[in-house]
C-alpha atoms as a PDB file:
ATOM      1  CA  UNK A   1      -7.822  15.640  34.872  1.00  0.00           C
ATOM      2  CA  UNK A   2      -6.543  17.437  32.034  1.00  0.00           C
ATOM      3  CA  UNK A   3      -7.239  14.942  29.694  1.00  0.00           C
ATOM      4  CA  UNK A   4     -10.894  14.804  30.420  1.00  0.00           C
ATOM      5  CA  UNK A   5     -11.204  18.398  28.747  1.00  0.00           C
ATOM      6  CA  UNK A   6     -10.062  17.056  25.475  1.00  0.00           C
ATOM      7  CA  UNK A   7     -12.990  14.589  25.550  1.00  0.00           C
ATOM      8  CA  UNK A   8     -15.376  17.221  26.081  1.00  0.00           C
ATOM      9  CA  UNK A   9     -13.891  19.148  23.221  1.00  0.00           C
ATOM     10  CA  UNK A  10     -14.163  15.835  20.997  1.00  0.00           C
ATOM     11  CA  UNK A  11     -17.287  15.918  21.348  1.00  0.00           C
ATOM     12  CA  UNK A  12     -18.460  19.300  20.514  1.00  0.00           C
ATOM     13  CA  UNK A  13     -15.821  20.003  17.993  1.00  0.00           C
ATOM     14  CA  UNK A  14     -17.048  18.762  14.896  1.00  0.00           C
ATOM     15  CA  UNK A  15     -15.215  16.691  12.030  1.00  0.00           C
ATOM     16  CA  UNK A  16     -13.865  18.554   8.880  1.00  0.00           C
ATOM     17  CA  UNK A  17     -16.997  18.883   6.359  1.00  0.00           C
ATOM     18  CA  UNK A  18     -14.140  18.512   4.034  1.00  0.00           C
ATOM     19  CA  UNK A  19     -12.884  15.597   5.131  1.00  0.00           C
ATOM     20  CA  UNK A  20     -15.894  14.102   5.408  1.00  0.00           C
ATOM     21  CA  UNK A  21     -16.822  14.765   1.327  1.00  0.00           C
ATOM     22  CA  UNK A  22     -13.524  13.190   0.632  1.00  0.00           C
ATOM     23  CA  UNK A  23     -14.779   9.487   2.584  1.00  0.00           C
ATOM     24  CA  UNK A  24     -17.961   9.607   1.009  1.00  0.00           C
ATOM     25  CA  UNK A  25     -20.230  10.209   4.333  1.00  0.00           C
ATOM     26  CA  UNK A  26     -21.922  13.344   2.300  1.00  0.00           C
ATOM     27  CA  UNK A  27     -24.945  12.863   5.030  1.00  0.00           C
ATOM     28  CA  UNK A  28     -22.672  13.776   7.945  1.00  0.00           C
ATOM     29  CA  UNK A  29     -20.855  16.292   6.295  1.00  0.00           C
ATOM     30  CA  UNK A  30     -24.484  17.637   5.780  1.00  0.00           C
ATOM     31  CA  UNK A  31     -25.222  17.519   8.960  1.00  0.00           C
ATOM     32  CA  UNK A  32     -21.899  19.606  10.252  1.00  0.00           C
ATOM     33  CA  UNK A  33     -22.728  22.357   7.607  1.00  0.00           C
ATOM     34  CA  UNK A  34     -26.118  22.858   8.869  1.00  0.00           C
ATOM     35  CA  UNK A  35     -25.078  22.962  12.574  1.00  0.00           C
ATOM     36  CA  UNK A  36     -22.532  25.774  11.123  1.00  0.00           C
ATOM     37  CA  UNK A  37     -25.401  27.404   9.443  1.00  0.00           C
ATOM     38  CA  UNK A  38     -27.370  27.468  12.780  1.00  0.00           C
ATOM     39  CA  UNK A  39     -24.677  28.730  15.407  1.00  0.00           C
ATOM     40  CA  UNK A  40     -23.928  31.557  12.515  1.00  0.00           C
ATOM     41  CA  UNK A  41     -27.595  32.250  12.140  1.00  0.00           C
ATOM     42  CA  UNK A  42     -27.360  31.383   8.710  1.00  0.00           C
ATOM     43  CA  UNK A  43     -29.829  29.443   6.284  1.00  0.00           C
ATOM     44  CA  UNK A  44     -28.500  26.386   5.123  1.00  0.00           C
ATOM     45  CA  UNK A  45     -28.876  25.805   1.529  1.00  0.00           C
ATOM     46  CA  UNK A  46     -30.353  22.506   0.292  1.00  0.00           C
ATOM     47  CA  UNK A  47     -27.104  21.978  -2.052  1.00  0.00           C
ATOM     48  CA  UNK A  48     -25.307  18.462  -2.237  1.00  0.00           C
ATOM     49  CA  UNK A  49     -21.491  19.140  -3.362  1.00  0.00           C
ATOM     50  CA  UNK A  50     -20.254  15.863  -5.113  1.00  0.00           C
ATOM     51  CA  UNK A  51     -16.387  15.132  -4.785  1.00  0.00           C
ATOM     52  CA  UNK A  52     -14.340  12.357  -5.683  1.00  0.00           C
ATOM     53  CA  UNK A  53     -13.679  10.155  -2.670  1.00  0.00           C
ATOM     54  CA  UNK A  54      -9.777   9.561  -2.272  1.00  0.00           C
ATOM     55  CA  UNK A  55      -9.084   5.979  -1.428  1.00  0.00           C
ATOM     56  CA  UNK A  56      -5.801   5.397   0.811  1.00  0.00           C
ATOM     57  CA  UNK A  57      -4.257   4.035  -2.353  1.00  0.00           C
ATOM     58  CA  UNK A  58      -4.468   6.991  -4.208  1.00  0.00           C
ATOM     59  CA  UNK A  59      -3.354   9.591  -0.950  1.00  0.00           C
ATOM     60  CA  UNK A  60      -0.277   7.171  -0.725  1.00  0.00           C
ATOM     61  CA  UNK A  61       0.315   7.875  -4.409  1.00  0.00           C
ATOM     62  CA  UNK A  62      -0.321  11.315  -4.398  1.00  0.00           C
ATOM     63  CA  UNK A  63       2.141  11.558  -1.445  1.00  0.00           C
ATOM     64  CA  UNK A  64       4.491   9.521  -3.539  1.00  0.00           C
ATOM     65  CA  UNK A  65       4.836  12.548  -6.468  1.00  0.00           C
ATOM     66  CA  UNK A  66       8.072  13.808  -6.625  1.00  0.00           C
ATOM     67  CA  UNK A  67       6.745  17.128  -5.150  1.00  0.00           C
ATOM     68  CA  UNK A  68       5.668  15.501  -2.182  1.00  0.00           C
ATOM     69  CA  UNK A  69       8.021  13.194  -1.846  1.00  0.00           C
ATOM     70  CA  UNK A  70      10.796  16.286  -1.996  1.00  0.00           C
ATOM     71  CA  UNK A  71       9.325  18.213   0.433  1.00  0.00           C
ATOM     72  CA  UNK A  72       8.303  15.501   2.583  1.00  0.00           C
ATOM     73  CA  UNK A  73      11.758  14.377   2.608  1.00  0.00           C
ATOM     74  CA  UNK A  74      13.337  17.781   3.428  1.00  0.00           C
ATOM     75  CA  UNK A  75      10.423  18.239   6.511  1.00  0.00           C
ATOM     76  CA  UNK A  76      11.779  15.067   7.747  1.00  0.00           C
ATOM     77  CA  UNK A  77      15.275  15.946   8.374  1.00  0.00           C
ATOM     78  CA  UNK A  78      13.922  18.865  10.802  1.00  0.00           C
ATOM     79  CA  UNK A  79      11.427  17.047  12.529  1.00  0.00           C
ATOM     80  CA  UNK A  80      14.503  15.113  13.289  1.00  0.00           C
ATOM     81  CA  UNK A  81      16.357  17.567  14.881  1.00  0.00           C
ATOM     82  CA  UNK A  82      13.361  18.942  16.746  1.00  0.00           C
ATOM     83  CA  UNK A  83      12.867  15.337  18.423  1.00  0.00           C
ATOM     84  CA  UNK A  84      16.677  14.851  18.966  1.00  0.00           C
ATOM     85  CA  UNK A  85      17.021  18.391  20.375  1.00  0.00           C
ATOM     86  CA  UNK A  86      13.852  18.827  22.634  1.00  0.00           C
ATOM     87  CA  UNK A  87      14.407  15.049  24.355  1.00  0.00           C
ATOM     88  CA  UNK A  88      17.734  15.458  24.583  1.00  0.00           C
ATOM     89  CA  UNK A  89      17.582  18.996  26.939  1.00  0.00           C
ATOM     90  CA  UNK A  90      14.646  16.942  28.655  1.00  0.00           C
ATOM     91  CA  UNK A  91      17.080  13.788  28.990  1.00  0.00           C
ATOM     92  CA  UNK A  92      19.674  16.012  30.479  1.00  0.00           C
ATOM     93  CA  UNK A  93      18.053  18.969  32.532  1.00  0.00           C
ATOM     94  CA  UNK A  94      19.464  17.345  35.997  1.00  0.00           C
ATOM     95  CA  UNK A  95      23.101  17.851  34.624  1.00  0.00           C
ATOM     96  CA  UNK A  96      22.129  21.476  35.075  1.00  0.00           C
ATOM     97  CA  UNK A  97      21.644  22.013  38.069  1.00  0.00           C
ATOM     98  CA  UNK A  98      24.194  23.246  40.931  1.00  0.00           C
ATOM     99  CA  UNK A  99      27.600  20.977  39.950  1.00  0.00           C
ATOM    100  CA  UNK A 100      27.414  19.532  43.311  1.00  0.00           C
ATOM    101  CA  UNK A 101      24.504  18.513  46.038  1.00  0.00           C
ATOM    102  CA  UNK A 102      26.466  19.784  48.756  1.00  0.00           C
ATOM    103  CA  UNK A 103      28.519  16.427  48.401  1.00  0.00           C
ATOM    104  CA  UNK A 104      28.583  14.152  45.445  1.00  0.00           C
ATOM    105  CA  UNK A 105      27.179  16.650  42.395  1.00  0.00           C
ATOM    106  CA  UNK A 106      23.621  15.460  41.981  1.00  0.00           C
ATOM    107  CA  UNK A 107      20.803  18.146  41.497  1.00  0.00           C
ATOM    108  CA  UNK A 108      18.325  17.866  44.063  1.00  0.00           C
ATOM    109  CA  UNK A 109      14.678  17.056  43.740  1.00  0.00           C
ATOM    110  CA  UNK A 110      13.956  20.405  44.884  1.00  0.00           C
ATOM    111  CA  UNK A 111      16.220  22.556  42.378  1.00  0.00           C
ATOM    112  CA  UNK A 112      14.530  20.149  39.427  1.00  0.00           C
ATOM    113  CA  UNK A 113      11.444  20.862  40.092  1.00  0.00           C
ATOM    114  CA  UNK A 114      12.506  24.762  40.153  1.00  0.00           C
ATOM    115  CA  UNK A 115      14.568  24.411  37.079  1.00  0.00           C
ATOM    116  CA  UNK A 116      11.130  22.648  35.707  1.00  0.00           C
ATOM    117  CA  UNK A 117       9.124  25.602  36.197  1.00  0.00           C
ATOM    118  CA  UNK A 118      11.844  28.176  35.511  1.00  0.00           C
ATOM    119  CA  UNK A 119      12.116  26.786  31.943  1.00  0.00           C
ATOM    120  CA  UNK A 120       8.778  26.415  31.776  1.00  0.00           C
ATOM    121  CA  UNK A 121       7.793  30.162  32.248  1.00  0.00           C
ATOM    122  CA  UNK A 122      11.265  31.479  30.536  1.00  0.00           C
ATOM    123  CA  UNK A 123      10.979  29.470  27.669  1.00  0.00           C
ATOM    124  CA  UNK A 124       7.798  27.663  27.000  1.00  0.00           C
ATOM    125  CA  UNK A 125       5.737  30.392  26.682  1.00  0.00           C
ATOM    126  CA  UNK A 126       7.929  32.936  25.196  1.00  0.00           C
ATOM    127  CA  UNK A 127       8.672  30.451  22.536  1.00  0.00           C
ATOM    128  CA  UNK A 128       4.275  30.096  21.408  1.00  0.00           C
ATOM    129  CA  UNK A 129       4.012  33.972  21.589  1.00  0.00           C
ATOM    130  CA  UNK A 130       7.287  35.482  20.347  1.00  0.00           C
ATOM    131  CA  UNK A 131       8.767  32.913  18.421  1.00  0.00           C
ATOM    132  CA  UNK A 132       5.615  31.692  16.800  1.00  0.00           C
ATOM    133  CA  UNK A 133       2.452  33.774  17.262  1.00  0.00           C
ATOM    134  CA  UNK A 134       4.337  37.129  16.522  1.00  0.00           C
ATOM    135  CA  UNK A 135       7.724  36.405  14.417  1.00  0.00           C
ATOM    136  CA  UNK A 136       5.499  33.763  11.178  1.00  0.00           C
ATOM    137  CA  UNK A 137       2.941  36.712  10.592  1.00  0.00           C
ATOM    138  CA  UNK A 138       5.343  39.621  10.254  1.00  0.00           C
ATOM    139  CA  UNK A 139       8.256  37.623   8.335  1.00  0.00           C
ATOM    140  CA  UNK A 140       7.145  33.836   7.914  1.00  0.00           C
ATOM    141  CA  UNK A 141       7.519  30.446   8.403  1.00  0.00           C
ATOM    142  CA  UNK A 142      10.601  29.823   6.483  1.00  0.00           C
ATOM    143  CA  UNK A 143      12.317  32.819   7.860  1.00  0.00           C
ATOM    144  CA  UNK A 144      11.278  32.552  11.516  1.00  0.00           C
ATOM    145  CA  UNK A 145      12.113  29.095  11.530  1.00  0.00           C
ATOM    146  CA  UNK A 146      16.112  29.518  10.317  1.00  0.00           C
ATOM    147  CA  UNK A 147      16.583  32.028  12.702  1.00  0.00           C
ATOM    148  CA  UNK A 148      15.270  29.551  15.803  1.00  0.00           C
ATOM    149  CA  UNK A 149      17.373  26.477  14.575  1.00  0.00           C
ATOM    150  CA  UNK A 150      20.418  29.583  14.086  1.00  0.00           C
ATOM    151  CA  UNK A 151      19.966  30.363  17.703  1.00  0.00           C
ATOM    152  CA  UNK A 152      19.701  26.863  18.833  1.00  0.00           C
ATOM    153  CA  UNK A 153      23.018  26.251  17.255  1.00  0.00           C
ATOM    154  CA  UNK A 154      24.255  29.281  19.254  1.00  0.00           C
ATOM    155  CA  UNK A 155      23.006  28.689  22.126  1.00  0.00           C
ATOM    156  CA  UNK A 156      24.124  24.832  22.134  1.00  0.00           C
ATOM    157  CA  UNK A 157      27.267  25.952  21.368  1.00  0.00           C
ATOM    158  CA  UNK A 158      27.596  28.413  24.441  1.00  0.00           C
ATOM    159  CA  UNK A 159      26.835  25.452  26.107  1.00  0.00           C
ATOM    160  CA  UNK A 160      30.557  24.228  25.872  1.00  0.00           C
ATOM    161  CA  UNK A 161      31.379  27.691  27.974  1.00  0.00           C
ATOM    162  CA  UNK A 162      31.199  27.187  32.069  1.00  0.00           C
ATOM    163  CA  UNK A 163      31.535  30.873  33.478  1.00  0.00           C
ATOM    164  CA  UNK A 164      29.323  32.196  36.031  1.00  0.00           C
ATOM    165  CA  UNK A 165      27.150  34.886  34.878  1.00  0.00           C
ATOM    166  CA  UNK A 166      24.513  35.002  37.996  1.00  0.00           C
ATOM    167  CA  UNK A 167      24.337  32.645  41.322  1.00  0.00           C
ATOM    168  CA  UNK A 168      22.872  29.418  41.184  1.00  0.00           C
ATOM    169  CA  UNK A 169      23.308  30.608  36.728  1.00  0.00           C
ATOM    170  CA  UNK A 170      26.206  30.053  34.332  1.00  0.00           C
ATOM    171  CA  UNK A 171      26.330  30.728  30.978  1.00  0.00           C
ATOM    172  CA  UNK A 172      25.501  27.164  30.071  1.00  0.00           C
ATOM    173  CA  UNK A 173      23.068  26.530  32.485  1.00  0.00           C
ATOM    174  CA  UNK A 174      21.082  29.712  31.396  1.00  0.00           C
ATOM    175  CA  UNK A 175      22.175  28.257  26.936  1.00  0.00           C
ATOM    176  CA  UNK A 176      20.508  24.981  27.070  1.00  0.00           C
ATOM    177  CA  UNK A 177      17.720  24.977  29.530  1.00  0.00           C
ATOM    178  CA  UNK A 178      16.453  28.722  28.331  1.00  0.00           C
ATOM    179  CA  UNK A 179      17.669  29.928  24.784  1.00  0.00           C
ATOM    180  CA  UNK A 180      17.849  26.487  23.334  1.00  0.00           C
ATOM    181  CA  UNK A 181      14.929  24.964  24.930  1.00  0.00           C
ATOM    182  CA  UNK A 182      12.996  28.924  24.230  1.00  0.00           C
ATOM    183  CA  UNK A 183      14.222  28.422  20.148  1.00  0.00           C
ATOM    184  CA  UNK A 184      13.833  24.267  19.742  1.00  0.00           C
ATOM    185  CA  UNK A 185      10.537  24.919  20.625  1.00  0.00           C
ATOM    186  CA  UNK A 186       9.625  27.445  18.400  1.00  0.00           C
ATOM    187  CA  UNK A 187      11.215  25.225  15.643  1.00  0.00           C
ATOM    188  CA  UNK A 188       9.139  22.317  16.693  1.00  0.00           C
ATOM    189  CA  UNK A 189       5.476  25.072  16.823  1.00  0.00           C
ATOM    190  CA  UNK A 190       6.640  26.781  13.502  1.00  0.00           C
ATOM    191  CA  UNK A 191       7.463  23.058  11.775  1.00  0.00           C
ATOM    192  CA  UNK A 192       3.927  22.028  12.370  1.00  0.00           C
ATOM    193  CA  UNK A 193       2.263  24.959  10.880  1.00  0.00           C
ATOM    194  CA  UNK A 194       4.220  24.853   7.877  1.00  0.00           C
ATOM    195  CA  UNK A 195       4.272  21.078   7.224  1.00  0.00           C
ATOM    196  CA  UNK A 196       0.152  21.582   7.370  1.00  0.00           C
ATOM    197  CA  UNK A 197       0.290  24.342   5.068  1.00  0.00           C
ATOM    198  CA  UNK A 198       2.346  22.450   2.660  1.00  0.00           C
ATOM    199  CA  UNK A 199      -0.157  19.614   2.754  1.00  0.00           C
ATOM    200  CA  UNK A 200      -3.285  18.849   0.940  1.00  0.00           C
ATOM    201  CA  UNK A 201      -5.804  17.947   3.632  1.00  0.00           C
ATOM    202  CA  UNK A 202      -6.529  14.503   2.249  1.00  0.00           C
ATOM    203  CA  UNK A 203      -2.545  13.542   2.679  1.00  0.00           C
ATOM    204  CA  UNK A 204      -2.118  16.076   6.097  1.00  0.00           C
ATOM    205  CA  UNK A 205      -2.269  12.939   8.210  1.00  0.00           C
ATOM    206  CA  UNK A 206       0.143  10.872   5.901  1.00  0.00           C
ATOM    207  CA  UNK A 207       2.812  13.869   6.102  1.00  0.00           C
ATOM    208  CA  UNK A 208       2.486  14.367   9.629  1.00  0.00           C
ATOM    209  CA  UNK A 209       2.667  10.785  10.531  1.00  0.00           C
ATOM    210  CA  UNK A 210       5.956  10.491   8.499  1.00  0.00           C
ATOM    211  CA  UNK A 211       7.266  13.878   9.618  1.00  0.00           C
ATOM    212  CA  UNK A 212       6.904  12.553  13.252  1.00  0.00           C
ATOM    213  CA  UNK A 213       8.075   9.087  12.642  1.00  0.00           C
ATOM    214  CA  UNK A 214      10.973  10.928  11.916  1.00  0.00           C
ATOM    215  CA  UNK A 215      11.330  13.129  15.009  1.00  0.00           C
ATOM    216  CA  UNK A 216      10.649  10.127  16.629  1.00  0.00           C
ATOM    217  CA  UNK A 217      13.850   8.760  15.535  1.00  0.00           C
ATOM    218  CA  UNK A 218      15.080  11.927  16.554  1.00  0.00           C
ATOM    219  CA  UNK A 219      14.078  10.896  20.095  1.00  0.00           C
ATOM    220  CA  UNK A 220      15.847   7.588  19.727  1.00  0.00           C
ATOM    221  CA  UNK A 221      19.333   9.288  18.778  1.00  0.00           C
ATOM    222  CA  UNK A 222      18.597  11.413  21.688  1.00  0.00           C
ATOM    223  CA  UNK A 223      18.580   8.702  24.342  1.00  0.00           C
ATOM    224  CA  UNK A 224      21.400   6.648  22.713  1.00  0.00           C
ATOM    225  CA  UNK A 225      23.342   9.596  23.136  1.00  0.00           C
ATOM    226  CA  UNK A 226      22.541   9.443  27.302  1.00  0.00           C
ATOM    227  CA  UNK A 227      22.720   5.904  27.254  1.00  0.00           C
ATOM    228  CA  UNK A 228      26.454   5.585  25.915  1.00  0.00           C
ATOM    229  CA  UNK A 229      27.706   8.499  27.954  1.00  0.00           C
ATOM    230  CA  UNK A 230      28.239  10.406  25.436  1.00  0.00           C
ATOM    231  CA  UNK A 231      30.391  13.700  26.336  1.00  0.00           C
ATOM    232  CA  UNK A 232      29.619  17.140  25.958  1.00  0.00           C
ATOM    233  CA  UNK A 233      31.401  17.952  23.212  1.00  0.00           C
ATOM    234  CA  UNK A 234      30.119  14.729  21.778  1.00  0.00           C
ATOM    235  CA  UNK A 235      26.310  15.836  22.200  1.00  0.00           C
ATOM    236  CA  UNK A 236      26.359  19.252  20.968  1.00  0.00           C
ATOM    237  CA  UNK A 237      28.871  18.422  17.735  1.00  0.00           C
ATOM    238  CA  UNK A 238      26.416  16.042  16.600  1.00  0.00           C
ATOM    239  CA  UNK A 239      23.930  18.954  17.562  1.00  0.00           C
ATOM    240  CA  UNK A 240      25.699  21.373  15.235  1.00  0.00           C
ATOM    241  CA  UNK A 241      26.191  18.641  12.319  1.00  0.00           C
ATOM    242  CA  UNK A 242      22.215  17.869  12.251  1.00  0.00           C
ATOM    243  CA  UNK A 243      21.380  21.790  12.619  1.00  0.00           C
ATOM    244  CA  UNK A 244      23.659  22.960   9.532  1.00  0.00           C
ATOM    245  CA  UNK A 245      22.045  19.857   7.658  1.00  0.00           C
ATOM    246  CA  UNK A 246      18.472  20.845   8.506  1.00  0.00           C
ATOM    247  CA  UNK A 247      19.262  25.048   7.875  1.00  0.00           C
ATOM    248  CA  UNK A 248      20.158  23.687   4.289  1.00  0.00           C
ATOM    249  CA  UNK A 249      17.238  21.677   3.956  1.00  0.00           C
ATOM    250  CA  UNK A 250      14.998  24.238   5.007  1.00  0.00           C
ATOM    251  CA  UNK A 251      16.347  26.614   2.504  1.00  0.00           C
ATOM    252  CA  UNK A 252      14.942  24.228  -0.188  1.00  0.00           C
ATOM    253  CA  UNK A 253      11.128  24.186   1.131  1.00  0.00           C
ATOM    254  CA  UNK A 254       8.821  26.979  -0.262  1.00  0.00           C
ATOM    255  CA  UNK A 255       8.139  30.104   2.153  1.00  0.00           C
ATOM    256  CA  UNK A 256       3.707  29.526   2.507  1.00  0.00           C
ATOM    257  CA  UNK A 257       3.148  33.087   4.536  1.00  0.00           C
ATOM    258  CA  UNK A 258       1.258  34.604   1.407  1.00  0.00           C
ATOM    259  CA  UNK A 259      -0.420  31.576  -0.158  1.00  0.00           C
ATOM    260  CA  UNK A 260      -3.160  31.652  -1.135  1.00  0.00           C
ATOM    261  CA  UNK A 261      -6.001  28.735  -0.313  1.00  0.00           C
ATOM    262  CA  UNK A 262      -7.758  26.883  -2.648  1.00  0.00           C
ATOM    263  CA  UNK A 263     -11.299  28.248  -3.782  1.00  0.00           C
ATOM    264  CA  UNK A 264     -13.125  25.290  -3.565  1.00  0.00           C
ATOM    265  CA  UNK A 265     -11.841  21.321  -3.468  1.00  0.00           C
ATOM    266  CA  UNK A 266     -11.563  21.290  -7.378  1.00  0.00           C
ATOM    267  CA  UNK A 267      -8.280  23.358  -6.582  1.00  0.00           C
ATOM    268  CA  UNK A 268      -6.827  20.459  -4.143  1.00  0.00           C
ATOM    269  CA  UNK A 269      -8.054  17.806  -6.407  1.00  0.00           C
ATOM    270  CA  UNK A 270      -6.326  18.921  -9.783  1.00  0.00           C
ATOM    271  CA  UNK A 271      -3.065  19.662  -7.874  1.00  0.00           C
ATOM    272  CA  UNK A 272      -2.788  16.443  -6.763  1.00  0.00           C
ATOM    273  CA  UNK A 273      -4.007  15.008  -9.947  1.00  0.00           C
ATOM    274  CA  UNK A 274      -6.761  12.647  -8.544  1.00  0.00           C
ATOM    275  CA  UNK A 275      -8.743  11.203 -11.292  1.00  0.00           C
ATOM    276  CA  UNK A 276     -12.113  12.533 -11.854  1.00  0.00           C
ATOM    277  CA  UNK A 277     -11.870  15.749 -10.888  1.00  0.00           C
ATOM    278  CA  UNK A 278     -12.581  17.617 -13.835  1.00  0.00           C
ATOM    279  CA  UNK A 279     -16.064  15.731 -13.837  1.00  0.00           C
ATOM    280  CA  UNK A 280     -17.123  17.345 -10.821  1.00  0.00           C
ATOM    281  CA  UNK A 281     -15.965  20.985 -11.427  1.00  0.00           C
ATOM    282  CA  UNK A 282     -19.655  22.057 -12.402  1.00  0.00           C
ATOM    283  CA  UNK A 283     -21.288  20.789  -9.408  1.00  0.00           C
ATOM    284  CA  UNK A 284     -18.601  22.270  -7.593  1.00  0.00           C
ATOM    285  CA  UNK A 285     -18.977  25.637  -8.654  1.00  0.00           C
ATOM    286  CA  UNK A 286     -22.884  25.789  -8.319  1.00  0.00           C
ATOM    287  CA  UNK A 287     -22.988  23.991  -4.655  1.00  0.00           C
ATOM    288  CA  UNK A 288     -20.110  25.910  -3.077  1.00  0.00           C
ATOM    289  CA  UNK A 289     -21.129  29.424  -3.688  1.00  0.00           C
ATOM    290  CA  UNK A 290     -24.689  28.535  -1.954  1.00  0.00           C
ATOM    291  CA  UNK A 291     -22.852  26.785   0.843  1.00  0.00           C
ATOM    292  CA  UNK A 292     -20.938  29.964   1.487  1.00  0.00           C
ATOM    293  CA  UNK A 293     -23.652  32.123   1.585  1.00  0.00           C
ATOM    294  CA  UNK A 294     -24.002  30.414   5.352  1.00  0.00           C
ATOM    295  CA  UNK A 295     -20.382  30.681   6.707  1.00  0.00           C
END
């Protein structure tokens, strides 16, 4: 059922205008602007903006340039760990229950499904509010997202420790399922917003695509680690090995909190070095300051 509101929303939410310029279908991009001009009560202004269109070939090469390819690179060690550590805590959240069904130490269907909803509430949404919502505005993405991977690495490490600290709740019951699953998550929010933020619309889909082809992987290491047995102390040292790899990455990628975006699509275009671009600057400049005029 709740898929059938995301069809509903696919088709009122229209496509980028931007994206739209850059594939050559001017006429529909048009046609978005104008039902943007209507909902704001604005005028639409008979301008046509003329951009280059950006074939595949050239977003792959543009993607290719070493400062893409760096920072493409470093965002793909972290959405490693974000895979790895999210699906493994999924993988595993039955070896957290009570150490024992009365008889032969398997969680009951009941507990899991209160464990399920306990994380859920304790960590889910406390992790898009706190950790993302609140903590990337007031001290950014770079910042906010060391300091969740810092307290995953904490909290996986309490994780090792078996004391009671409430009933039915010991101190690595309470580690994994809410302050790592709480901070992995936040990672996992704040690494999408600044991977898009770091990439040019036209080559957004071809960084995210890559960035989760690697968390994907991520996943994979995750269940090879359940499906060999691995031990505790197995899991969360090659948990602590990945997260001091990705806290140096991360170091290396530029904080985006206080960039600023392009004016217009010239901007994107000459960063990216797209032929062309310089011969559309003109019609740029007069179309785009009419087109605001409605927004």
């Amino acid at each position: 059922m709740v898929s059938l509101v995301f069809i509903f929303v696919y088709a009122v939410v229209p496509e980028s205008p931007y994206w739209l310029l850059a594939k050559g279908q001017d006429d529909v991009a048009t046609m978005v602007l104008k039902r943007v001009a209507i909902l704001n009560g604005k005028q639409y202004p008979e301008a046509q903006a003329a951009i280059p269109i950006i074939k595949t070939r050239e977003k792959v090469m543009a993607f290719f340039r070493p400062k893409y390819k760096r920072v493409g690179a470093l965002f793909c060690i972290n959405w490693f760990l974000v895979g790895m550590a999210y699906y493994h805590i999924f993988l595993t959240i039955d070896s957290y229950g009570t150490y024992g069904d009365p008889e032969n130490g398997a969680t009951s269907y009941d507990e899991l499904k209160n464990m399920n909803f306990t994380v859920a509430l304790g960590a889910e949404i406390p992790a898009a509010l706190i950790g993302v919502a609140a903590l990337t505005s007031l001290i950014g993405r770079k910042i906010s997202y060391i300091l969740h991977v810092v307290l995953f690495a904490i909290c996986t490490a309490l994780s090792l420790v078996q004391q009671d600290v409430i009933e039915g709740w010991d101190l690595r019951r309470g580690a994994v399922l809410v302050g790592s699953k709480m901070s992995i998550t936040s990672a996992k929010m704040i690494l999408a917003l600044w991977t898009a933020e770091h990439s040019p619309t036209t080559i957004r889909t071809l960084m995210f695509g890559v960035g989760l082809g690697s968390c994907s992987m991520g996943v994979v290491m995750a269940s090879a680690l359940v499906f060999f047995d691995a031990s505790v102390l197995a899991s969360v040292i090659t948990m602590l090995v990945i997260t001091v790899i990705c806290i140096g990455a991360s170091t290396q990628i530029h904080e985006t909190k206080d960039w600023a975006l392009p004016d217009h699509l010239f901007d994107v275009y000459k960063n990216m070095n797209i032929n062309n671009a310089d011969a559309v600057y003109s019609d740029l400049q007069q179309s785009e300051v009419q087109t605001a005029t409605m927004l």
